[in-house]
Protein backbone atom coordinates (compact mmCIF):
# COMPACT_ATOMS: atom_id res chain seq x y z
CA UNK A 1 -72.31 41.94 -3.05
CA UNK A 2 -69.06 43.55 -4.28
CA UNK A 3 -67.08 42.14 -6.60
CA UNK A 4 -63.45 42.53 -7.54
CA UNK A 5 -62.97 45.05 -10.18
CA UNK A 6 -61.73 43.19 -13.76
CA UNK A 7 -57.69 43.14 -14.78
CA UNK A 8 -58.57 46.19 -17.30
CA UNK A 9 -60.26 47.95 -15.09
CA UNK A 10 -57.60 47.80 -12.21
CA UNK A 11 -55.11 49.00 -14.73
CA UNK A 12 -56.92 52.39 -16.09
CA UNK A 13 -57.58 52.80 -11.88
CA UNK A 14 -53.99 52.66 -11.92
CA UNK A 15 -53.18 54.88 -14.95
CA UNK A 16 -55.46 57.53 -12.86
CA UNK A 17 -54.31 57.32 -9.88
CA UNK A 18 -50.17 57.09 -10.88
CA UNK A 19 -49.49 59.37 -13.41
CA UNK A 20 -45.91 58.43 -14.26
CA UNK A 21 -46.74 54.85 -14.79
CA UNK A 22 -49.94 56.08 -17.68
CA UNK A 23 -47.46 58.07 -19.58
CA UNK A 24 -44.69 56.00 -19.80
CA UNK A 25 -46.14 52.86 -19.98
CA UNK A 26 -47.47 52.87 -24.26
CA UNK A 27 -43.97 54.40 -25.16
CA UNK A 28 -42.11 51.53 -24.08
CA UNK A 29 -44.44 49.23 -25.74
CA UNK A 30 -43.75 51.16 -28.93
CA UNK A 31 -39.46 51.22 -28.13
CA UNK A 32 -39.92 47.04 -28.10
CA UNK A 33 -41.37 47.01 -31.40
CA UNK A 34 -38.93 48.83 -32.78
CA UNK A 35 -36.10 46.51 -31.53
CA UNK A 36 -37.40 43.66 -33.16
CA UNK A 37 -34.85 42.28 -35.78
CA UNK A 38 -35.84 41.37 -39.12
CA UNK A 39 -35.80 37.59 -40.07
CA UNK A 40 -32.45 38.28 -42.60
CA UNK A 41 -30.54 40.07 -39.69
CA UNK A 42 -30.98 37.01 -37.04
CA UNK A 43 -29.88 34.60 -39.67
CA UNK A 44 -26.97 36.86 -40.61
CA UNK A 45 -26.11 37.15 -36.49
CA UNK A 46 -26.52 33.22 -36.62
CA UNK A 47 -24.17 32.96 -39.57
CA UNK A 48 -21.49 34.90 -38.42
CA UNK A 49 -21.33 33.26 -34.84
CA UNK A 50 -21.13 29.89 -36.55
CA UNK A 51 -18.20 31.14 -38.53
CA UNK A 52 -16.64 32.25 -35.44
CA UNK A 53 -17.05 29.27 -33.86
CA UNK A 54 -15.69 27.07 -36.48
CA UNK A 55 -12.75 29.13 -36.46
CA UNK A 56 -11.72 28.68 -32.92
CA UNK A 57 -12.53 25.31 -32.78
CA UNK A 58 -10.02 25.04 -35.65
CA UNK A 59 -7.52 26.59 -33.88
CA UNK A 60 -8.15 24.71 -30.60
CA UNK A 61 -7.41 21.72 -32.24
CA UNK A 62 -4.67 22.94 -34.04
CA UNK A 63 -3.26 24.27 -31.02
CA UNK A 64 -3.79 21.21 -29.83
CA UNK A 65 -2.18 18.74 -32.12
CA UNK A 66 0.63 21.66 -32.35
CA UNK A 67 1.19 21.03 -29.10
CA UNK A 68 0.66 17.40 -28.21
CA UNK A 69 4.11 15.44 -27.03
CA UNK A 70 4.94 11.93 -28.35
CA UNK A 71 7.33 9.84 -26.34
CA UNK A 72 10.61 8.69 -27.99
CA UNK A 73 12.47 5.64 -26.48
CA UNK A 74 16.00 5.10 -26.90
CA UNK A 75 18.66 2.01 -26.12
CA UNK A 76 22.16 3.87 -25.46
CA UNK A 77 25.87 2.32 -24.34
CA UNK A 78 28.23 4.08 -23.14
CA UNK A 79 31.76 3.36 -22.48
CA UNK A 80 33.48 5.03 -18.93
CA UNK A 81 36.38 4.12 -16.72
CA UNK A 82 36.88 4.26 -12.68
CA UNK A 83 38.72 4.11 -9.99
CA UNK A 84 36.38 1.70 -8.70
CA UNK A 85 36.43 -2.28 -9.40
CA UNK A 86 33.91 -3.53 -11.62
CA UNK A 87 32.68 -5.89 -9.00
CA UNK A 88 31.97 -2.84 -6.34
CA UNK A 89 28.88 -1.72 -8.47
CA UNK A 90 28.07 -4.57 -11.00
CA UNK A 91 25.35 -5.97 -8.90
CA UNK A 92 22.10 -4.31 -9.79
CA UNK A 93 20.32 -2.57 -6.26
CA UNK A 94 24.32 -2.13 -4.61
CA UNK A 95 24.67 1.10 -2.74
CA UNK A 96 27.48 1.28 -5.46
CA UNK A 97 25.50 0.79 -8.53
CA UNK A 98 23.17 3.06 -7.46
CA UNK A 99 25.79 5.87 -7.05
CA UNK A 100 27.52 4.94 -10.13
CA UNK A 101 23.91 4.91 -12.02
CA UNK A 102 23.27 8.60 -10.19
CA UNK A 103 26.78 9.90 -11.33
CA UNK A 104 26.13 8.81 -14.81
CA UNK A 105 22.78 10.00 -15.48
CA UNK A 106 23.26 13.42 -14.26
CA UNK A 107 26.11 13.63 -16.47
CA UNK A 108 23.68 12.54 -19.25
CA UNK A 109 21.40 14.87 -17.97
CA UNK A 110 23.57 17.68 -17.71
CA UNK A 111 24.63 17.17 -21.38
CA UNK A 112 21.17 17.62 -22.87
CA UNK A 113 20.11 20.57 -20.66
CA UNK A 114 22.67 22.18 -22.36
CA UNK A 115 21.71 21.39 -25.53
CA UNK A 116 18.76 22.58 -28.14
CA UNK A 117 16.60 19.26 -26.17
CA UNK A 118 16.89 20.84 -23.16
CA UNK A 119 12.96 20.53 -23.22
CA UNK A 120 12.51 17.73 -25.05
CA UNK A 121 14.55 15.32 -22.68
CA UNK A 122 12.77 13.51 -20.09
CA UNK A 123 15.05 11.42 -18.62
CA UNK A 124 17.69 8.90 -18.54
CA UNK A 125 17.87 5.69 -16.58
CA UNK A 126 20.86 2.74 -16.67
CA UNK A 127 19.84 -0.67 -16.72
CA UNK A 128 23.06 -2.41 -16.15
CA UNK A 129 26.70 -2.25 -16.63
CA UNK A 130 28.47 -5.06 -18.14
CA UNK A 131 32.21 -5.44 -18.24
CA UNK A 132 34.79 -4.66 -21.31
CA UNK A 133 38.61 -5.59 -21.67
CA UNK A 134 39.27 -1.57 -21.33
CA UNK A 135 36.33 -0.31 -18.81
CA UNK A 136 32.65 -0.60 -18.34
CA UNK A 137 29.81 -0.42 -20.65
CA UNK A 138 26.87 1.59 -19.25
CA UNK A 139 23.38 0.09 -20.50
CA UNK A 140 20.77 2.95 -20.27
CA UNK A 141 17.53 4.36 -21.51
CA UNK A 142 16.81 7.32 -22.82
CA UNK A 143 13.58 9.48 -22.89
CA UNK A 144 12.10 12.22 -24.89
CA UNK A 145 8.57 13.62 -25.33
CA UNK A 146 8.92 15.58 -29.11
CA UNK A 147 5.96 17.65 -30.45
CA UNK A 148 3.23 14.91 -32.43
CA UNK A 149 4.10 17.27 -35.81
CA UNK A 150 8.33 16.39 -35.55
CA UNK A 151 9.86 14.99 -38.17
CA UNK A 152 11.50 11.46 -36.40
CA UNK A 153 13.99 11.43 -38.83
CA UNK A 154 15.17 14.57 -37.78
CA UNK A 155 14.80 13.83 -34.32
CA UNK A 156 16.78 10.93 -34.23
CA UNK A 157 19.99 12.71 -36.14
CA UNK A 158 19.96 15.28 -33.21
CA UNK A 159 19.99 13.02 -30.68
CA UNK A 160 22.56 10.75 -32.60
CA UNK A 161 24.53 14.47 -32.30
CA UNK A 162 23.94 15.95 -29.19
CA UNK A 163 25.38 13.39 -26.83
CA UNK A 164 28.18 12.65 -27.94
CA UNK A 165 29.21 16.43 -28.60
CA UNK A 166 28.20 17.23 -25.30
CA UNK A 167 29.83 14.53 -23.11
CA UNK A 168 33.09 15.82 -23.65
CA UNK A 169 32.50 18.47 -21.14
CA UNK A 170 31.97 16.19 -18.67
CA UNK A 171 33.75 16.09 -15.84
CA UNK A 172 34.30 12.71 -13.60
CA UNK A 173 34.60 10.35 -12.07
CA UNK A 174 33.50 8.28 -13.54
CA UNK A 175 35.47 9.52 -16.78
CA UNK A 176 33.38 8.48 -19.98
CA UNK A 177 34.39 8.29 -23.66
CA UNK A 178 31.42 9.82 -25.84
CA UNK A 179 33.09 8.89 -28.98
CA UNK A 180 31.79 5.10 -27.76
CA UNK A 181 28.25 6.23 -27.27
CA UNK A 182 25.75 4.41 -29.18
CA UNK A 183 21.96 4.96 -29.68
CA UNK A 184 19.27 3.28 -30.80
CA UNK A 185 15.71 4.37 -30.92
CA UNK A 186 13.04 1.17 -29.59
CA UNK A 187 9.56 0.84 -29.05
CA UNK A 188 7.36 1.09 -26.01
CA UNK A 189 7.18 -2.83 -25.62
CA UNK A 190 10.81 -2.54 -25.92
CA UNK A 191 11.48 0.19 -23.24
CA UNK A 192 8.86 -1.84 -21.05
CA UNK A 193 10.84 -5.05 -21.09
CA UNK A 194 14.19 -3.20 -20.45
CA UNK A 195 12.01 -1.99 -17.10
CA UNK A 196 10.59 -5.00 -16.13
CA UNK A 197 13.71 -6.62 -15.82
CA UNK A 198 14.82 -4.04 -13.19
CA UNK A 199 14.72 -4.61 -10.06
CA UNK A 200 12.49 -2.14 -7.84
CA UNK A 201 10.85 -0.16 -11.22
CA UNK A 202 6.91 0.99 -11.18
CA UNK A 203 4.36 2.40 -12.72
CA UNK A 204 4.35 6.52 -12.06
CA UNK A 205 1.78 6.84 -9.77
CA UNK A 206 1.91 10.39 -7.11
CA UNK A 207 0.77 8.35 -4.14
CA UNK A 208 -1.12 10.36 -2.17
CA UNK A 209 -1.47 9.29 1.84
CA UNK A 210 -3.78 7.81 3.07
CA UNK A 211 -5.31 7.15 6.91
CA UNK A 212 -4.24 3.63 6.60
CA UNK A 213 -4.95 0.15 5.55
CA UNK A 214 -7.65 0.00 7.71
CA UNK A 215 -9.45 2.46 5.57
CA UNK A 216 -6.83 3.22 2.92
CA UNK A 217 -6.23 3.36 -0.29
CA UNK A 218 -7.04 0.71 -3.31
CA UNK A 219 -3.94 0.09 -6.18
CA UNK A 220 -3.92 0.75 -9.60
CA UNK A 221 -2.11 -2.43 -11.78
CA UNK A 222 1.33 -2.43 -11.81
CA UNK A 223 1.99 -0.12 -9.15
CA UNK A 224 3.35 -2.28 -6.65
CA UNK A 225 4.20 -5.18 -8.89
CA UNK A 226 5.75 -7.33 -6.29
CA UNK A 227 3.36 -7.97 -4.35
CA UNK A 228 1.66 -11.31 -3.76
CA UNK A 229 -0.53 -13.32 -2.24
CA UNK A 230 0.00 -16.66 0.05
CA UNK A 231 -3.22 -18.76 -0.26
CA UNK A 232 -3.62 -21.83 1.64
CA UNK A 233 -6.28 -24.51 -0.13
CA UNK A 234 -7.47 -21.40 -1.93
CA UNK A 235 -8.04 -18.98 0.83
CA UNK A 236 -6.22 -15.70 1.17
CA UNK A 237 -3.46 -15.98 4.47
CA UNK A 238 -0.56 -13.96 3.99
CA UNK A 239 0.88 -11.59 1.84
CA UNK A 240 4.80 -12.39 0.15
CA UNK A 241 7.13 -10.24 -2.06
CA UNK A 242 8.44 -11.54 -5.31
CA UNK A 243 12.39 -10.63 -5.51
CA UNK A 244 13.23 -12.73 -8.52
CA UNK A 245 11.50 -15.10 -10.58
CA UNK A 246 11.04 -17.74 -8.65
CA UNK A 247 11.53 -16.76 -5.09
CA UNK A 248 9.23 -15.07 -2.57
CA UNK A 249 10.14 -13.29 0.74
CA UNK A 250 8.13 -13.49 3.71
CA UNK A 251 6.75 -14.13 7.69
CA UNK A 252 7.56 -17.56 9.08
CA UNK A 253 4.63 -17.12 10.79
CA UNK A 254 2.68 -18.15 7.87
CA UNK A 255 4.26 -21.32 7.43
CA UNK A 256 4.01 -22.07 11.14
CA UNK A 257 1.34 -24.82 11.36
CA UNK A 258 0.76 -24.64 6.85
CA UNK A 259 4.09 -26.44 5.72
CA UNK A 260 2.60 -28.81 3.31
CA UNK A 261 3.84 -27.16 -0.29
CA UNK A 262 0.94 -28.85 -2.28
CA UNK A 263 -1.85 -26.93 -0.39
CA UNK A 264 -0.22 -23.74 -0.96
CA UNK A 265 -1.19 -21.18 -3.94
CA UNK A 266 0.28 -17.70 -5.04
CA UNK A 267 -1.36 -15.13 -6.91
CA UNK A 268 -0.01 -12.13 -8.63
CA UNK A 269 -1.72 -8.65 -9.47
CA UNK A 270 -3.76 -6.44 -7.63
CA UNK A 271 -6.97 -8.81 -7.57
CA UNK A 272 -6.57 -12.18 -5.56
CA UNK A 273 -9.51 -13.20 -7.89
CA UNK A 274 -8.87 -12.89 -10.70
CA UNK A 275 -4.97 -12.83 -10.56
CA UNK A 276 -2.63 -12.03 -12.93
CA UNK A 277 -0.46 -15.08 -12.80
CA UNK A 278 -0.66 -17.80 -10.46
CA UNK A 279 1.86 -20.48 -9.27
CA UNK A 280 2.28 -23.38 -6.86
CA UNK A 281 5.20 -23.47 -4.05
CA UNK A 282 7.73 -26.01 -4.52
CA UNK A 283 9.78 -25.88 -0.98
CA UNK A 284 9.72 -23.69 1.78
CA UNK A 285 12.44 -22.58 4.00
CA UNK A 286 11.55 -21.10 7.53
CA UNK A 287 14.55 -18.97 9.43
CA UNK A 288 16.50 -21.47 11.69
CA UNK A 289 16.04 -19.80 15.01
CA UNK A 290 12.56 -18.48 14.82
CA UNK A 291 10.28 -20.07 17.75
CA UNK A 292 6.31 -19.32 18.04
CA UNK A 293 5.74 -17.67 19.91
CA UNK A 294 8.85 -15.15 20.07
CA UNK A 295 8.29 -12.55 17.13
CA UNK A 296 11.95 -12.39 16.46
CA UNK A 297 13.47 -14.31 12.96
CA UNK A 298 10.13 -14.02 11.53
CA UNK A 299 11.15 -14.38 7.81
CA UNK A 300 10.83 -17.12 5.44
CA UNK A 301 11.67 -18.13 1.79
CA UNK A 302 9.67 -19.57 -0.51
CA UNK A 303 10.45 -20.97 -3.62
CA UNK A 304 7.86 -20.75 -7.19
CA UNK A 305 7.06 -24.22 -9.05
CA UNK A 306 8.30 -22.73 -12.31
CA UNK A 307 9.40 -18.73 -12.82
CA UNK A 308 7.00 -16.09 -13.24
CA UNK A 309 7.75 -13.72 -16.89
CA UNK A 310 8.27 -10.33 -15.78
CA UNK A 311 5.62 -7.86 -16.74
CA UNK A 312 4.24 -4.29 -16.21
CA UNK A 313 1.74 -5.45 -13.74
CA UNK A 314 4.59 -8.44 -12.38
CA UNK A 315 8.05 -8.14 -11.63
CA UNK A 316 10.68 -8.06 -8.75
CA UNK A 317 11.55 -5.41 -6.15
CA UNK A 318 15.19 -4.89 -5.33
CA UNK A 319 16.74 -6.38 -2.33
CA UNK A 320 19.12 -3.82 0.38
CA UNK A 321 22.39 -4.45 1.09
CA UNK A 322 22.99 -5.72 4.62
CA UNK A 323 24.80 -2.09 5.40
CA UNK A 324 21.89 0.09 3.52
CA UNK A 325 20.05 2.31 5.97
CA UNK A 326 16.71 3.46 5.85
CA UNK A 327 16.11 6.90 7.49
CA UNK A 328 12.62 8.00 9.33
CA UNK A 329 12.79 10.90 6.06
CA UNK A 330 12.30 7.88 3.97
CA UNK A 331 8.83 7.74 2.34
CA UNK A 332 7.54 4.14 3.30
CA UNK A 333 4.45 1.90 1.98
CA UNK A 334 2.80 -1.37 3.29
CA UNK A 335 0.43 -2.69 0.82
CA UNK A 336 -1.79 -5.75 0.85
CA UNK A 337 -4.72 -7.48 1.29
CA UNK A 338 -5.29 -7.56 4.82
CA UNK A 339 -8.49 -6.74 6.86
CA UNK A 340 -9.49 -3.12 6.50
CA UNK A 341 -10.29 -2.94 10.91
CA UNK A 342 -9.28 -5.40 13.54
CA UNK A 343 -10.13 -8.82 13.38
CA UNK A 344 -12.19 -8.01 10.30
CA UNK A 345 -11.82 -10.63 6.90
CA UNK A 346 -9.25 -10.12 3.66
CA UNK A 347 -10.11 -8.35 0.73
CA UNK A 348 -9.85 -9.09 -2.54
CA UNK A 349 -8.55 -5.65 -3.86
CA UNK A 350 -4.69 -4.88 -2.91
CA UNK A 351 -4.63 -1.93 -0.44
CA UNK A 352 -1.58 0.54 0.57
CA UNK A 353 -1.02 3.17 3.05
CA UNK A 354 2.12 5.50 3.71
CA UNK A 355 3.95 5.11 6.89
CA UNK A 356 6.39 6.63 8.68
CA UNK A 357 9.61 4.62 10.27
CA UNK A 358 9.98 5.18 13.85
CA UNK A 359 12.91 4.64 15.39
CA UNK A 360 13.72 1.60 17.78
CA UNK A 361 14.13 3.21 20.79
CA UNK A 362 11.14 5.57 20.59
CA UNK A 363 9.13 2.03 19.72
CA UNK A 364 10.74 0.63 22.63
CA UNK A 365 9.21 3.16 25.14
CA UNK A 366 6.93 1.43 27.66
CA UNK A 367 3.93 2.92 26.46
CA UNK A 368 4.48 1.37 23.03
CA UNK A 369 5.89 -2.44 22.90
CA UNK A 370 8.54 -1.80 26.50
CA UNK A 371 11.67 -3.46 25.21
CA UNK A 372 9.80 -5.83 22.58
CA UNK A 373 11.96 -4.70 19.91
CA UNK A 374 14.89 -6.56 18.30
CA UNK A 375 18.05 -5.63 16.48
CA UNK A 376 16.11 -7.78 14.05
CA UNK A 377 12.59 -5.62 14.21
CA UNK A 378 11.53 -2.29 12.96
CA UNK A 379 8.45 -0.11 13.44
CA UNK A 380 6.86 1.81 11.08
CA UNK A 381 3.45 3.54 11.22
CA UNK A 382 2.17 6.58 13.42
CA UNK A 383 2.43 7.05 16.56
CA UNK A 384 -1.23 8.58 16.73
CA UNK A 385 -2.36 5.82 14.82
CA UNK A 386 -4.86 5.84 11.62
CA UNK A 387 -2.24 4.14 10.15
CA UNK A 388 -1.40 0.63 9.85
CA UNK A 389 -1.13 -3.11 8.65
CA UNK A 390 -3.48 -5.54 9.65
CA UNK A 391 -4.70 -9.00 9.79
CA UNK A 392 -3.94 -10.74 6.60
CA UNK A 393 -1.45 -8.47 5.47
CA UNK A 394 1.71 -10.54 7.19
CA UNK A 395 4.18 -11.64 5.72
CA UNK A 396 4.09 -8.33 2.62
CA UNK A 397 5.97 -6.07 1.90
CA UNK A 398 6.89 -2.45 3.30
CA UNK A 399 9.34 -0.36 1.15
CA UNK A 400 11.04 2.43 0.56
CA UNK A 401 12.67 4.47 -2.82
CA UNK A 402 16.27 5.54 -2.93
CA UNK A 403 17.08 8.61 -4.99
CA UNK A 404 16.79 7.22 -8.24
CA UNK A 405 13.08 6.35 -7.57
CA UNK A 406 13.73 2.36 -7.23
CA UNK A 407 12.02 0.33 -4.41
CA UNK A 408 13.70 -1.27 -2.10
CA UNK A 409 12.59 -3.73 0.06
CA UNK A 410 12.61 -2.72 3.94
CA UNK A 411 10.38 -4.53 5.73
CA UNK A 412 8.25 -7.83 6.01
CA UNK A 413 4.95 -7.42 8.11
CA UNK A 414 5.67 -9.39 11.30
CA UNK A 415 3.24 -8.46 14.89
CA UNK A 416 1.80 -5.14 15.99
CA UNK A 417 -0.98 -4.75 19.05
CA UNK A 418 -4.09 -4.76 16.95
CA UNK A 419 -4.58 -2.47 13.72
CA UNK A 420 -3.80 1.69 14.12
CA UNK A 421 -3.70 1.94 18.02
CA UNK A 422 -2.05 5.05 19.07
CA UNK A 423 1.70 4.41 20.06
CA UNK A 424 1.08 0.55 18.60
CA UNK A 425 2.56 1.68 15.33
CA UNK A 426 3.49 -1.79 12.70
CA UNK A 427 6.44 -3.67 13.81
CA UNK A 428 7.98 -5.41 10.63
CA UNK A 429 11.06 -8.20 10.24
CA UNK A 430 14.23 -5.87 8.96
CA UNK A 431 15.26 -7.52 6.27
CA UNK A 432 19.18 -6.08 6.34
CA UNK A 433 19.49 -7.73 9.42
CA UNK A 434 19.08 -11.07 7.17
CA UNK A 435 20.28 -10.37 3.57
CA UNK A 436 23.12 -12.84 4.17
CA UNK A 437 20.46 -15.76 5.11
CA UNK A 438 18.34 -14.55 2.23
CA UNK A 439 21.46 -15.23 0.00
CA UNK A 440 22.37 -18.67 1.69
CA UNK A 441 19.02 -20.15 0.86
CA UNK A 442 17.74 -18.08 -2.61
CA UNK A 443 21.45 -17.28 -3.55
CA UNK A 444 20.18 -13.74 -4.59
């Protein structure tokens, strides 16, 4: 019997038989002894790396903490005149106050872009306007985000400076006075409470879109603060939109066959359970002429048993004025905390979903509701579908920004055919059609 022949053996076969390999193979044995380092040169190698790598993590963080931006918060006034009455844009969420609000804060704007804080400045944003024997006092906040290593003091004399030096190149309407500006730096809790008390302000968030509520997105906290929920002996049934303290806009549909105020619950935040706040109803006022089971004057009013405090995560949307106009370029949400597929139950979690307004007579086509569609109505949603409201979610809100980024309130979830059906797209109350009944009853 034969047997293999051993490893050493196979190898001198080899260094006969290939005669390149058996010359060449001892000298680079010998070439790999001589690039072996000495014990004192590794540990120098490993000394000098470590050095190096102290170093640039030193200047990482320096770089770093050079770099970082602290916000600075500022309470300004400002005294203007115009050709317009106070009364045309002294009510906060006016088509008028907003213009006013946009005219002033690009001139603010405008003032520090050409100034040394041209990168500093973040923005500006009035509050309110309030009335003086001579002209109007502009309430506004100011916003800056200063390198971590500034010197505050120093910070604050150059804003104290800037402004007022470079208002006087501003050109009205209105016209403004910056020898009357007035600043005065606050804190965070400060700026937040100055927000909160606006109507239609939110957290930052870059929405992105979503298929729909039926498989859309979840919400952070305070990113649609207005939002509620209508729970009948403790169970979720429609959604409602806070638009003050103690008032709530939604479907009379919801109140149909509930109407007994002492059964009824409403939670605030983006979890039904737990909630943020919660409250009782104390009355309840269903539009006059709305009859189950027509679709059409499906809005309702409800007043809170005592006001809610405004907060980051709580706090009002603005109301339109009976002559605003939402356009289909408008970008739209519907949030709540509907079912996530036909006929399917609540959730707990508040939901959103972008949607696109569709115009009546397009939504009045026979292959989508044939002539179902009001004065009163609007659609919003896709005509493909994907995206939608659903069950639960009546009675919520859908809304829309104006240029200033403040939320308005367009829409109150009202009927559709099923969830996300192609050319079935959301139909919603339109709540210009009934900001004068809204007033009669909330006097907002």
């Amino acid at each position: 019997m034969e047997f293999p022949m051993s490893s050493r053996a196979l190898c001198q076969g080899m260094m006969q038989t290939v005669k390149g390999t058996a010359v060449t193979r001892p000298a680079v044995v010998k070439n790999r002894k001589k690039t072996c380092l000495e014990p004192w040169v590794i540990g120098l190698i490993t000394f000098i790396s470590l050095i190096v790598l102290a170093v640039c993590i030193g200047l990482t963080v320096h770089y770093v903490r050079y770099n970082q931006r602290k916000t600075y918060n500022y309470y300004s006034t400002l005294s203007f005149t115009s050709n317009k009455l106070y009364g045309d844009f002294g009510r906060e969420g006016s088509k008028n106050f907003t213009e006013m609000s946009q005219k002033i804060e690009l001139m603010v704007k405008d003032a520090f872009h050409k100034s040394p804080l041209r990168e500093e400045f973040i923005k500006s944003h009035i509050i309110r306007f309030s009335q003086e024997e001579h002209g109007v006092l502009a309430h506004m906040l100011l916003i800056f985000k200063f390198r971590s290593t500034e010197d505050p003091e120093a910070i604050d004399k150059v804003i104290q400076q800037v402004l007022p030096e470079k208002l006087q190149d501003a050109v009205g309407p209105p016209k403004l006075d910056p020898e009357s500006v007035e600043i005065k730096k606050i804190n965070k809790t400060e700026t937040d409470n100055f927000l909160n008390n606006c109507c239609g302000t939110r957290r930052s968030k870059t929405a992105s879109q979503s298929l729909r509520i039926v498989g859309g997105t979840q919400v952070e906290e305070g990113e649609w603060p207005w939002q509620a929920s209508l729970q009948w002996d403790g169970i979720h049934r429609c959604g409602a939109t806070l638009i003050n303290s103690t008032w709530l806009v939604s479907a009379a549909h919801c109140f149909r066959t509930y109407k007994d105020t002492d059964r009824w619950t409403v939670s605030f935040g983006v979890t039904i359970n737990p909630p943020k706040m919660k409250r009782r109803l104390r009355r309840i006022f269903v539009h006059e002429k709305y009859k189950y089971p027509s679709h059409d004057y499906d809005i309702s009013v409800a007043e809170l048993s005592s006001p809610v405090p405004y907060t980051n995560a709580v706090h009002r949307i603005c109301l339109p004025d009976a002559s605003h106009e939402f356009h289909p370029s408008n970008e739209m949400f519907v949030t709540g905390f509907g079912a996530l597929q036909n006929d399917g139950s609540s959730q707990n979690h508040l939901w959103q979903v972008q949607v696109d307004l569709i115009d009546t007579q397009t939504c009045n086509e026979p292959q989508s509701y044939n002539g179902a569609i009001t004065p009163r109505m609007l659609c919003a949603g896709s005509l493909k579908g994907k995206r939608d409201a659903c069950q639960g979610d009546s009675g919520g809100p859908l809304v829309s920004a104006d240029a200033r980024d403040i939320w308005y309130l367009a829409g109150i979830v009202s009927w559709g055919d099923e969830c996300a059906q192609p050319n079935k797209p959301g139909v919603y109350t339109r709540v210009t059609a009934f900001r004068d009944w809204i007033h009669s009853k909330t006097c907002i």
